[in-house]
Protein backbone atom coordinates (compact mmCIF):
# COMPACT_ATOMS: atom_id res chain seq x y z
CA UNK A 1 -30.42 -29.29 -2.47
CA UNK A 2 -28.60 -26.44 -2.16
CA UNK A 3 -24.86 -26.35 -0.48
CA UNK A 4 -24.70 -23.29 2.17
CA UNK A 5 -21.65 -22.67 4.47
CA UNK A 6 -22.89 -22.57 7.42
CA UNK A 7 -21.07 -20.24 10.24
CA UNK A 8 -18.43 -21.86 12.15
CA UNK A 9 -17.53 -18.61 14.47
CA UNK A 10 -20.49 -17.09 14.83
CA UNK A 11 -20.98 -16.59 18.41
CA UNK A 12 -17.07 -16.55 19.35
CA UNK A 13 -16.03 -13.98 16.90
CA UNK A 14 -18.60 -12.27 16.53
CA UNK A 15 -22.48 -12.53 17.94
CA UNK A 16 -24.94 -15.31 16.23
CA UNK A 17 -27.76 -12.64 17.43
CA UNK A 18 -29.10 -11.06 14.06
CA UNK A 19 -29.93 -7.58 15.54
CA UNK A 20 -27.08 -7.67 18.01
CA UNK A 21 -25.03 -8.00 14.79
CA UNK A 22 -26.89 -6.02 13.03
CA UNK A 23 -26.44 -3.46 15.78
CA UNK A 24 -22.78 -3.93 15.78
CA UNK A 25 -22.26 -3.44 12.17
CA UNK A 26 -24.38 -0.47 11.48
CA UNK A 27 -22.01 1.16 14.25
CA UNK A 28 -18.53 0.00 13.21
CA UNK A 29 -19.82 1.76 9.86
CA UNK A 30 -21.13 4.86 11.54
CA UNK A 31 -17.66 5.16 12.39
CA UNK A 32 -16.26 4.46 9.60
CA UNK A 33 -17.81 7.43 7.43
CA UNK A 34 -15.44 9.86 8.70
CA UNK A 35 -12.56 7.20 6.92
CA UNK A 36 -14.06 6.95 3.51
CA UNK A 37 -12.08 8.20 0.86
CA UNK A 38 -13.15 10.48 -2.00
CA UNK A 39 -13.05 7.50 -4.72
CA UNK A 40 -14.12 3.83 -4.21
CA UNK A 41 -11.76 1.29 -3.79
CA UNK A 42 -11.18 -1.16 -6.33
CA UNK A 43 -9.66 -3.74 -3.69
CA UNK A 44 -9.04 -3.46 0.60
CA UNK A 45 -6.99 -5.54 2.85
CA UNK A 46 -9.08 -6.60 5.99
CA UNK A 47 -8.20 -8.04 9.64
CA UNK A 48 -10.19 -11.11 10.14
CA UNK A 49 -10.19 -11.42 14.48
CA UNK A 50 -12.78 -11.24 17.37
CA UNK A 51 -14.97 -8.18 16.07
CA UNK A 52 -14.48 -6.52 19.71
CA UNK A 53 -10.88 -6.30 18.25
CA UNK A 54 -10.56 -5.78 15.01
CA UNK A 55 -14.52 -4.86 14.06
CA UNK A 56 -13.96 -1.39 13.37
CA UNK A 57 -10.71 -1.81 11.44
CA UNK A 58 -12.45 -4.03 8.81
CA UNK A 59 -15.60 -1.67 8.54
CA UNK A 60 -12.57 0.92 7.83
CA UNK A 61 -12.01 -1.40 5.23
CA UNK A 62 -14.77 -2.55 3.68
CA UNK A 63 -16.19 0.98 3.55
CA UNK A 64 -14.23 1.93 0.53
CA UNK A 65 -15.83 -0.60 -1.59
CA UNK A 66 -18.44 0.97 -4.33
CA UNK A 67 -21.80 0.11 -2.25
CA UNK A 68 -23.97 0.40 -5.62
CA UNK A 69 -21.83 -0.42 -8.63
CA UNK A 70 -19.82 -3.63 -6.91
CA UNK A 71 -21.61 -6.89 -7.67
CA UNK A 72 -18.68 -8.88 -7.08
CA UNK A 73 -16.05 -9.61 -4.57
CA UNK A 74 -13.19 -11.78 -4.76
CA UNK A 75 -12.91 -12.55 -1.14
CA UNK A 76 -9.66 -14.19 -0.91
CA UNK A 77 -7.55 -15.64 2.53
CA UNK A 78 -4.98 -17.90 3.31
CA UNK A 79 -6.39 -20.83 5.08
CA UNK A 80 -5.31 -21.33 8.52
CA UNK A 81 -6.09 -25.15 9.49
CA UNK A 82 -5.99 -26.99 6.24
CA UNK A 83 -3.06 -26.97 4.09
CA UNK A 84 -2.96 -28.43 0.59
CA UNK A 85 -1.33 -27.45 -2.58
CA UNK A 86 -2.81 -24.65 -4.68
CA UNK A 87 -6.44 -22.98 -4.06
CA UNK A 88 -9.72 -23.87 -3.43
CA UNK A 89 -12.60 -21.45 -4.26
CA UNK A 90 -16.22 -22.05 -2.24
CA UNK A 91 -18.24 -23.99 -5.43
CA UNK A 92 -21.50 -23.85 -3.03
CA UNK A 93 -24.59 -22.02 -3.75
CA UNK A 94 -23.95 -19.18 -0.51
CA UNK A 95 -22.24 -18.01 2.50
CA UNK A 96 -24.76 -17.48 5.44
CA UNK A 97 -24.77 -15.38 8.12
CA UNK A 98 -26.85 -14.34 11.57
CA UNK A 99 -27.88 -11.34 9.22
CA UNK A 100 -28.35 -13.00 5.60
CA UNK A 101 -26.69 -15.48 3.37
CA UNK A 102 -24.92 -14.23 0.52
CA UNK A 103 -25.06 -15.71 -2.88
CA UNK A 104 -21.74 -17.51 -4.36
CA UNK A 105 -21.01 -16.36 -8.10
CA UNK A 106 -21.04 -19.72 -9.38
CA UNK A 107 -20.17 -19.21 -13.25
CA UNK A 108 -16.83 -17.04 -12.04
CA UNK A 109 -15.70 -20.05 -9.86
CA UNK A 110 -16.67 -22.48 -12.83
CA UNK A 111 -14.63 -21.05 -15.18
CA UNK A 112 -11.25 -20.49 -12.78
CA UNK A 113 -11.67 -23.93 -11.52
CA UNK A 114 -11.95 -25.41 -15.71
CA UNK A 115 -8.99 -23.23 -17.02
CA UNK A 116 -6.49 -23.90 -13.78
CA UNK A 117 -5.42 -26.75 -13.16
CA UNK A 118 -4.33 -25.44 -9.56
CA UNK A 119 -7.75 -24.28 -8.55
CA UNK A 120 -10.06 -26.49 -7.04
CA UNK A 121 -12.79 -27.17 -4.58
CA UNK A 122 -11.73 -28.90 -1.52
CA UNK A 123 -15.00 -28.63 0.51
CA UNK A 124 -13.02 -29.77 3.92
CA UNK A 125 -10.74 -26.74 3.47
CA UNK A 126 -13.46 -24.26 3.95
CA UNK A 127 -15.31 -26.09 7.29
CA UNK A 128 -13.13 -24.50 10.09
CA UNK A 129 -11.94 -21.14 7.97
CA UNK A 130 -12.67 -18.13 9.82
CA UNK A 131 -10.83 -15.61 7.26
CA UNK A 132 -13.27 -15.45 4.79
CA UNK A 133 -16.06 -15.97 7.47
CA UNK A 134 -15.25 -13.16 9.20
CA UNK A 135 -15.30 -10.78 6.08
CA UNK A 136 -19.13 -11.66 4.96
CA UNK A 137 -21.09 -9.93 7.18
CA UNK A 138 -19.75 -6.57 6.67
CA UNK A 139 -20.27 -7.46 3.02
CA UNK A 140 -23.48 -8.05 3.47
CA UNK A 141 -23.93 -5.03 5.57
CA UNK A 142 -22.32 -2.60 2.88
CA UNK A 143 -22.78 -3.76 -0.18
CA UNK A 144 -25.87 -4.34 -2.40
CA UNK A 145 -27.22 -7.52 -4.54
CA UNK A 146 -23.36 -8.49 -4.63
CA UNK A 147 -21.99 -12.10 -5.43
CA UNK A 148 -18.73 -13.33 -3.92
CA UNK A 149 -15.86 -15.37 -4.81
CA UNK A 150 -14.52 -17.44 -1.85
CA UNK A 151 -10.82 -18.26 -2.09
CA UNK A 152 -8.37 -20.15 -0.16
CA UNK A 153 -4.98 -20.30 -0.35
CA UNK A 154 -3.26 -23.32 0.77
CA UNK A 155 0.21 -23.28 0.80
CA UNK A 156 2.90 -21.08 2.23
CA UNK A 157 5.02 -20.04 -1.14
CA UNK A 158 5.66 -17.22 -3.75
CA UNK A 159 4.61 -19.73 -6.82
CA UNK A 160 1.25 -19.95 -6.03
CA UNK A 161 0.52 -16.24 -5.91
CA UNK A 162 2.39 -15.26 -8.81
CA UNK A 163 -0.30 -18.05 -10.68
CA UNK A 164 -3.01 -17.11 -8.93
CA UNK A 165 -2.26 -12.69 -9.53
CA UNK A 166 -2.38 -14.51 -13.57
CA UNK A 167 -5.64 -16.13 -13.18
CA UNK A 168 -7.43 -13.42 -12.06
CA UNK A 169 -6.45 -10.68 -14.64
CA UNK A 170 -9.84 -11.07 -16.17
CA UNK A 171 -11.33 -9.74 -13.64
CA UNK A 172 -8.73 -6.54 -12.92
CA UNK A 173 -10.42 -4.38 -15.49
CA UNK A 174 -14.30 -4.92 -14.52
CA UNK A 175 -16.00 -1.95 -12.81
CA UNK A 176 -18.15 -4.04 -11.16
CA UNK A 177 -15.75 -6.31 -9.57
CA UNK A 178 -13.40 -5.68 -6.37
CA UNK A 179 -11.27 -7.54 -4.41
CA UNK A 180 -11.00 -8.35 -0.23
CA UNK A 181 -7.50 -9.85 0.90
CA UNK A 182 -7.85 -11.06 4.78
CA UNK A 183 -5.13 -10.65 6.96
CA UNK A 184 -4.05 -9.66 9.89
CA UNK A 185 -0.43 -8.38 10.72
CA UNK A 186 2.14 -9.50 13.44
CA UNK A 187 1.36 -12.16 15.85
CA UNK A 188 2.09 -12.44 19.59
CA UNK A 189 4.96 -10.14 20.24
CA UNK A 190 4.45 -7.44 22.69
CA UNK A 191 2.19 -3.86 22.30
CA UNK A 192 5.70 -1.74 21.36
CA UNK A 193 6.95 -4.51 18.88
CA UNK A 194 3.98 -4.99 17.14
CA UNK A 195 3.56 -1.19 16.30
CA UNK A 196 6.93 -1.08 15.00
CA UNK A 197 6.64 -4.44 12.54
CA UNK A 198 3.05 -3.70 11.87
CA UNK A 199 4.49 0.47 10.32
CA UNK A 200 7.49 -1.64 8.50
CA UNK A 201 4.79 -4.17 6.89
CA UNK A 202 1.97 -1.36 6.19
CA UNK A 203 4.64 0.48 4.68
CA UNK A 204 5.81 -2.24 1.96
CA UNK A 205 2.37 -3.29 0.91
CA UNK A 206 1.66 0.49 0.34
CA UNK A 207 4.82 0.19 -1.69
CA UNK A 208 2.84 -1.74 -4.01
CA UNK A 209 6.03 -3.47 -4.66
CA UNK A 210 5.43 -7.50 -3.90
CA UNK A 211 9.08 -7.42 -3.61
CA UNK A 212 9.21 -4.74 -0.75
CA UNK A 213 6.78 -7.23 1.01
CA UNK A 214 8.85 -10.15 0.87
CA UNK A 215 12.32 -8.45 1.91
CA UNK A 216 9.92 -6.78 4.93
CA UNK A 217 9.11 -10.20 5.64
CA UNK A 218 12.71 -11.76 5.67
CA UNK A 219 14.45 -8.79 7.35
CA UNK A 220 11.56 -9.22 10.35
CA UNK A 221 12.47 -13.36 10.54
CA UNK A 222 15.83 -12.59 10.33
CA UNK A 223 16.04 -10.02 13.73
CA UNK A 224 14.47 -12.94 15.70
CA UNK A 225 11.72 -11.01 17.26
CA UNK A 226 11.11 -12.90 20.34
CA UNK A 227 6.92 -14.09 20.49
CA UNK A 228 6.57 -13.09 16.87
CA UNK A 229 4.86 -16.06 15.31
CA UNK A 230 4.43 -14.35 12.10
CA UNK A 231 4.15 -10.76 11.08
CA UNK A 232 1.01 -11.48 8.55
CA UNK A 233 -0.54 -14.73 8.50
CA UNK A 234 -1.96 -13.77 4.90
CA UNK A 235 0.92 -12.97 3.59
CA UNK A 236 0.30 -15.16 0.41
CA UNK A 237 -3.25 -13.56 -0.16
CA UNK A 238 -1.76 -10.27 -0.02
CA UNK A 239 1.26 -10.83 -2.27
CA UNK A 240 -1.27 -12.12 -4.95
CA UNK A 241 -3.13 -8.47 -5.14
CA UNK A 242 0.14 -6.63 -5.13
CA UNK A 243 1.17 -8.96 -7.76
CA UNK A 244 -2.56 -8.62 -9.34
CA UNK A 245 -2.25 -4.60 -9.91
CA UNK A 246 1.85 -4.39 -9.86
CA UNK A 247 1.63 -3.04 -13.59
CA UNK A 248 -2.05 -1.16 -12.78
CA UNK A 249 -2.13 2.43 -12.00
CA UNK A 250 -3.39 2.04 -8.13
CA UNK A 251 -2.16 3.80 -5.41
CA UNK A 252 -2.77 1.89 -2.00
CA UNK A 253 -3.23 3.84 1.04
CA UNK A 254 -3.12 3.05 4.92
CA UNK A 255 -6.82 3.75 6.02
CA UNK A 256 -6.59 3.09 9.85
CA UNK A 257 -4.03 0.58 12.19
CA UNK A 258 -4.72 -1.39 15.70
CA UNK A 259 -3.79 -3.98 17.47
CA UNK A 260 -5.51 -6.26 20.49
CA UNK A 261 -3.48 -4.51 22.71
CA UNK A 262 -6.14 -1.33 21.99
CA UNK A 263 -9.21 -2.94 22.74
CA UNK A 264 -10.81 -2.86 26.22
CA UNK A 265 -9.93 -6.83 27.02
CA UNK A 266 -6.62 -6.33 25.10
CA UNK A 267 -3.68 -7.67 26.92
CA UNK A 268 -0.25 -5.68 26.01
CA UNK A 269 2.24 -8.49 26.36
CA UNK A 270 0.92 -10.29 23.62
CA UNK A 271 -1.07 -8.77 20.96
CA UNK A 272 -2.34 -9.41 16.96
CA UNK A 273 -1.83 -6.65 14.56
CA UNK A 274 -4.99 -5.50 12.49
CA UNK A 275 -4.74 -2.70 9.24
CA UNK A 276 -6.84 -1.56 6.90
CA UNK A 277 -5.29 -0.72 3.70
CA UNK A 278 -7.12 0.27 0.11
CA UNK A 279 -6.43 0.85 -3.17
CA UNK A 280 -7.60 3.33 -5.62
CA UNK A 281 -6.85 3.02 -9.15
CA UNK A 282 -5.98 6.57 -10.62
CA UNK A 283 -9.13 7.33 -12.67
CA UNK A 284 -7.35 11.06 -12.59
CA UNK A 285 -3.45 10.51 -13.53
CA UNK A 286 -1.06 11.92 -11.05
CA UNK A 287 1.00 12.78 -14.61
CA UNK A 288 -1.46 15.21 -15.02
CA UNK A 289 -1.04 16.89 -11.08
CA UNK A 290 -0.03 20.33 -11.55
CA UNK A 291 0.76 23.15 -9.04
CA UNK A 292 -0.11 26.40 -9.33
CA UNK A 293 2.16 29.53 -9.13
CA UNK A 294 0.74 29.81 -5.59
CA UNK A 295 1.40 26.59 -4.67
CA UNK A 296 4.81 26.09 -5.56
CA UNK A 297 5.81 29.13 -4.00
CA UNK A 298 4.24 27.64 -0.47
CA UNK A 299 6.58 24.36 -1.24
CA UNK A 300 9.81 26.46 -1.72
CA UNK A 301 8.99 28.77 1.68
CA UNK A 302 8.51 25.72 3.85
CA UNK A 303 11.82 24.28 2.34
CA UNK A 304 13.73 27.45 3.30
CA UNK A 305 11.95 27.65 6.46
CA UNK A 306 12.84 24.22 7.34
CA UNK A 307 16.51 24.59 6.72
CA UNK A 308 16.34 28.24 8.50
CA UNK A 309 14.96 26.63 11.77
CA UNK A 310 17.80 24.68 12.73
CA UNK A 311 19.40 28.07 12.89
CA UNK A 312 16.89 30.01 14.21
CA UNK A 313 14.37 27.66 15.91
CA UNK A 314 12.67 30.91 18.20
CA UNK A 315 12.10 32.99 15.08
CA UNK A 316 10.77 30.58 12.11
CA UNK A 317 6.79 29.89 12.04
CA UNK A 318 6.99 26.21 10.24
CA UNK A 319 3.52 24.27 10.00
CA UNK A 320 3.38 20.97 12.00
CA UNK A 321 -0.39 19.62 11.04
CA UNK A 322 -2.45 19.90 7.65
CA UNK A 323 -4.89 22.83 9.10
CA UNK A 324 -4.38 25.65 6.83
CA UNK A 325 -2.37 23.96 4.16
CA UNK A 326 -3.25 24.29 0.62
CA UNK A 327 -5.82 20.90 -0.19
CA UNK A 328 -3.55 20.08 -3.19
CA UNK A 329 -0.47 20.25 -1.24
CA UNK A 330 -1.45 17.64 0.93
CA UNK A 331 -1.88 14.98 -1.46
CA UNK A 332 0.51 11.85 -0.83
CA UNK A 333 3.52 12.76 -3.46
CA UNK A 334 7.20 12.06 -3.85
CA UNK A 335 9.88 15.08 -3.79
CA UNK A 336 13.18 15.83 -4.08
CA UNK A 337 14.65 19.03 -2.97
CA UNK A 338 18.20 20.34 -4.47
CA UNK A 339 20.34 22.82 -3.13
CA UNK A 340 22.53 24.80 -5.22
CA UNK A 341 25.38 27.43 -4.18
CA UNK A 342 26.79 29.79 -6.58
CA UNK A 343 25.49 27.31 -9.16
CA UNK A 344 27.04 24.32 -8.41
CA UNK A 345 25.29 21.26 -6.55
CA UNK A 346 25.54 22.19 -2.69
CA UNK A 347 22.73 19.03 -2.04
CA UNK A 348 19.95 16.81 -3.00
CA UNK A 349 17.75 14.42 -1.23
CA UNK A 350 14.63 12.91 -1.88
CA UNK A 351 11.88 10.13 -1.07
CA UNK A 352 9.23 8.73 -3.35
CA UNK A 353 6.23 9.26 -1.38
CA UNK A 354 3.75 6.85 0.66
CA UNK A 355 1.17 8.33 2.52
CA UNK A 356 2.43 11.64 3.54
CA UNK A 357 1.37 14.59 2.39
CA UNK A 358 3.49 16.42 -0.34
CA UNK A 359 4.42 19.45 2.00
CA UNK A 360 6.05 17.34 4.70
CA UNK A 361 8.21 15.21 2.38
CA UNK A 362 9.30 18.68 0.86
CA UNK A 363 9.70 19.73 4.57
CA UNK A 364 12.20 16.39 5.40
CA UNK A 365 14.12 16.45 2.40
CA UNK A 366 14.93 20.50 2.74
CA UNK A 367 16.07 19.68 6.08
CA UNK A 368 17.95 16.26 4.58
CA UNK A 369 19.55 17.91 1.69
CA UNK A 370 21.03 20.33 3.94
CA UNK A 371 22.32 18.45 6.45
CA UNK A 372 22.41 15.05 5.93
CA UNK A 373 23.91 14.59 2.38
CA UNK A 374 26.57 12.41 2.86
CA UNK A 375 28.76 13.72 -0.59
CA UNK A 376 28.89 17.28 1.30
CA UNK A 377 29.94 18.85 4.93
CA UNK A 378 26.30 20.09 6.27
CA UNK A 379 25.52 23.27 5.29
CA UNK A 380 26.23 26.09 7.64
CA UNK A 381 23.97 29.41 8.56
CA UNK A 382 26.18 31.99 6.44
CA UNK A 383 26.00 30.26 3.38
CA UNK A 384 21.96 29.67 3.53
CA UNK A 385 21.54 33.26 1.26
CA UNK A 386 23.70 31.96 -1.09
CA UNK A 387 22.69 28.95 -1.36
CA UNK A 388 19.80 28.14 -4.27
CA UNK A 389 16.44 25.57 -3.78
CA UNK A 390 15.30 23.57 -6.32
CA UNK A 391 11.79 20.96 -5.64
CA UNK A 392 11.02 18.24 -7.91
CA UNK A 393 7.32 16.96 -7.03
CA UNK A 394 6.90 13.03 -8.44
CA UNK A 395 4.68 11.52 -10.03
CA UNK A 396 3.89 7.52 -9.34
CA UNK A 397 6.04 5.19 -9.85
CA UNK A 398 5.24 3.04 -13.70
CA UNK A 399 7.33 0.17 -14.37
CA UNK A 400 9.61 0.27 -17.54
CA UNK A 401 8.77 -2.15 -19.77
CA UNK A 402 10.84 -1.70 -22.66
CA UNK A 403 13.70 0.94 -23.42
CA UNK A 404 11.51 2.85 -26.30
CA UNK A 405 9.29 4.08 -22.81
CA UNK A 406 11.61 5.81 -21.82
CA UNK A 407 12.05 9.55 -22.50
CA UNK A 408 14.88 11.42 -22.11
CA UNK A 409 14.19 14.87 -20.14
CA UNK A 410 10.89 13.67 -19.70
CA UNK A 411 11.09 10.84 -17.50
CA UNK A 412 13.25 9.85 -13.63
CA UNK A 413 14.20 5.99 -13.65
CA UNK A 414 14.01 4.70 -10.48
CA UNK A 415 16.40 1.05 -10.62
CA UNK A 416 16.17 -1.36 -7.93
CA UNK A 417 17.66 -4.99 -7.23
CA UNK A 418 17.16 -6.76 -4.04
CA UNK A 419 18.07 -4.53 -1.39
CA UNK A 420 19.97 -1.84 -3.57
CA UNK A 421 18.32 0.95 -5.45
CA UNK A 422 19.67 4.81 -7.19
CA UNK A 423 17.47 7.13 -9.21
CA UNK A 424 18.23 10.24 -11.72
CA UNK A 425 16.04 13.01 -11.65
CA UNK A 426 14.82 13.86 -15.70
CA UNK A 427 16.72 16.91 -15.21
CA UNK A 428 19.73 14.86 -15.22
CA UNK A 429 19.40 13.62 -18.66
CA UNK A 430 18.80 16.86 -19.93
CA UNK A 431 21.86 18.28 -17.92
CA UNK A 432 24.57 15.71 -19.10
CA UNK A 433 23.23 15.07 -22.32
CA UNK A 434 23.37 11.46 -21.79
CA UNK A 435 21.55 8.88 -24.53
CA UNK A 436 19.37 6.52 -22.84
CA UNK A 437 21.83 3.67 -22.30
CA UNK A 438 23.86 6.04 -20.47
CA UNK A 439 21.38 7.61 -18.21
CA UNK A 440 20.42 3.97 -17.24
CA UNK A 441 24.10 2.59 -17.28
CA UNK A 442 25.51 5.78 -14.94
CA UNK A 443 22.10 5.09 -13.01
CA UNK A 444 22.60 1.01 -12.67
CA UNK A 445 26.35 1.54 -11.70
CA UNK A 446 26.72 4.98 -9.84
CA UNK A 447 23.84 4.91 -7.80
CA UNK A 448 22.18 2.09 -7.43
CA UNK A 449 25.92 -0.04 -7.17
CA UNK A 450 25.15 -2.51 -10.19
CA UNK A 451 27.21 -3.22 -13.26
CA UNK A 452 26.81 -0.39 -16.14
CA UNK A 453 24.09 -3.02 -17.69
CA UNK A 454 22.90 -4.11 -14.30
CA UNK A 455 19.47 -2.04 -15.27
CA UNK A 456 18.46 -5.30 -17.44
CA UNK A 457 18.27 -7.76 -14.84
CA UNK A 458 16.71 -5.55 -12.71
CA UNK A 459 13.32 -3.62 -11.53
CA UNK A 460 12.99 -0.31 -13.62
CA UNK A 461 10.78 2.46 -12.71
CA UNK A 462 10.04 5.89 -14.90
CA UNK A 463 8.45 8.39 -13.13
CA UNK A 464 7.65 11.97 -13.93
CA UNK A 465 8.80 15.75 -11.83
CA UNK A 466 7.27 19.14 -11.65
CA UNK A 467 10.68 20.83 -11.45
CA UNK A 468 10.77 24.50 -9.83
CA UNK A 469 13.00 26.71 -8.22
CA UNK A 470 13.36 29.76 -6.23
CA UNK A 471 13.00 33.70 -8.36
């Protein structure tokens, strides 16, 4: 006889009717076109609530996925009734729902259950679940002749996803497989709170950086939010698939944000956060983004114009929205903008990117480096002809693996450790004539605040710059 998980929620979170559901889907999808990105997602982060909540943030989700080449899904949540040590994947034969059952994939589950010893099949931990629940039918809406992989994690700690991330490598290179982490975000506090944790949280899993997560996570405990429970009940699930691609070339972009406060029974003293977030490994290298002649000369006119408004703010025309900026421009990038006077260093800011376009972060850092450099008094209208602007556009960040990576002139490090982090520019090696344990040691102890060989004990980045400056 064959084992089928049977609905549990169907009915409370969302309808048990097959063509009300069916009804419901095909619209939250509808919807969703406008949302889809250019390239399929390899994996998504989805909300898991009431579908009159968080329906259409999921299908935001979900959308991303490959609909013809994905055959299977690692559907993976952190349970939220039972709790037991380590995971347990679904070893049934299929998942059903009001609109279909969908088939387990059996031989995957085999094999991670027979070569880790912390993976197993705990039968009871799946009866109540909603989190992976929740996820199947727009699966089965979206996606054809797929196979999934139900996983539960069971326990609240950093171990477990670092060994899960490893057990799953296998699978991080197969075209045909992607990956669903179920979450939702903060947890009770009121409609204004929960926007403002919810942005801080988006913004370190876009990061990529599990560590960014986890110090988001600890800085949020430690304010003592008052009615926030938790600001991302998955938080285990999701710190496995940044730990999963942390060395992959994926970029991971904020698709679309809610909360329960936004739907039409949603009460705004005490809400649940929802987000869906993708991410798209770089078929296309950003090493290889250039900018044309054209291009660059747009960057360096919206620097000046920046700085030029706080002086003039009646007389500057300085874009606010995307309509009638260059397409390329508007790709999510890193800068750093440098101001020179009379040749010397007069100021230099600069952010590595997350989803903004390129021409804002240019348009912020103009308006940092000339006013808001700390090493310098800000810059004053009579010197602004003198002064010199410089724009280095980033590529993405790539771990450092070993010295020998690095090239001097070639490559930015970006050093980090705990809450401290500095960077160098590639120009800087070039410009000091530095050897590479130099440029790291200055790097470690000048700006990030470490000890000259602080860089070995802690997170190294290299990261590529189109450098350009004003005729």
């Amino acid at each position: 006889m064959k084992q089928i998980r049977k609905p549990v929620v169907a009915g409370q979170f969302y309808s048990d009717d097959k063509n009300t559901l069916k009804e419901a889907l095909q619209s939250y999808f509808d919807n969703a076109k406008s949302k889809k990105q250019a390239s399929p997602a390899k994996a998504v982060i989805a909300p898991h609530a009431g579908y009159v909540f968080s329906g259409q943030i999921a299908a935001d989700a979900i959308v991303q996925l490959d609909a013809e080449k994905t055959k299977r899904v690692f559907v993976i949540g952190t349970s939220h009734h039972a709790h037991f040590d380590g995971v347990s994947a679904y070893a049934g034969d299929a998942y059903d729902t009001p609109v279909g059952t969908v088939d387990i994939d059996k031989e995957t589950i085999e094999t991670l259950i027979k070569d880790h010893d912390f993976i197993d099949f705990l039968p009871r931990a799946h009866e109540n679940e909603h989190c992976i629940e929740v996820e199947i039918p727009f699966l089965k809406h979206h996606l054809h002749d797929v196979k999934i992989v139900p996983m539960l994690i069971g326990s609240y700690n950093t171990d477990i996803t670092e060994k899960l991330a490893k057990a799953l490598e296998p699978w991080l290179s197969d075209p045909e497989t992607a990956f669903v982490i179920s979450t939702d975000l903060s947890h009770f506090p009121d409609y204004e709170t929960a926007q403002k944790v919810d942005k801080e949280t988006i913004q370190a899993i876009i990061s990529g950086k599990p560590g960014e997560l986890v110090s988001t996570m600890e800085k949020h405990k430690n304010r003592g939010l008052r009615s926030l429970s938790t600001d991302i009940c998955g938080w285990t699930s999701v710190l496995t698939i940044l730990k999963l691609f942390e060395n992959s070339d994926i970029e991971w972009k904020k698709i679309s944000t809610a909360n329960s406060g936004d739907a039409v029974f949603g009460d705004h003293s005490r809400v649940v956060g929802y987000a869906a977030i993708a991410g798209f490994l770089n078929e296309k290298k950003q090493k290889d983004f250039t900018l044309s002649h054209e291009e660059k000369q747009f960057l360096l006119d919206v620097a000046r114009k920046s700085i030029d408004v706080s002086f003039h703010p009646e007389d500057v025309d300085l874009p606010e929205k995307d309509e009638g900026i260059p397409e390329k421009l508007t790709t999510p990038c890193g800068a750093f903008v440098t101001l020179h006077k009379n040749g010397k260093l007069r100021g230099c800011i600069g952010n590595f990117g997350d989803d903004r376009p390129l021409w804002k972060v240019v348009k912020e850092m103009a308006v940092a480096a000339a006013f808001h450099d700390t090493r310098f008094s800000p810059l004053l209208e009579n010197e602004l002809s003198d002064t010199e602007i410089e724009i280095s556009v980033l590529t993405p960040l790539h771990p450092m693996k070993d010295i020998s990576e690095l090239e001097l002139g070639k490559h930015g490090i970006y050093i980090k450790h705990g809450l401290t982090s500095g960077t160098f520019l590639p120009q800087v090696a070039t410009e000091t004539g530095w050897d590479k344990e130099e440029f790291l040691g200055h790097c470690a102890r000048d700006k990030a605040g470490l000890s000259w060989d602080g860089w070995k004990d802690a997170e190294v980045y290299l990261y590529e710059a189109i450098v350009f400056n004003e005729e």
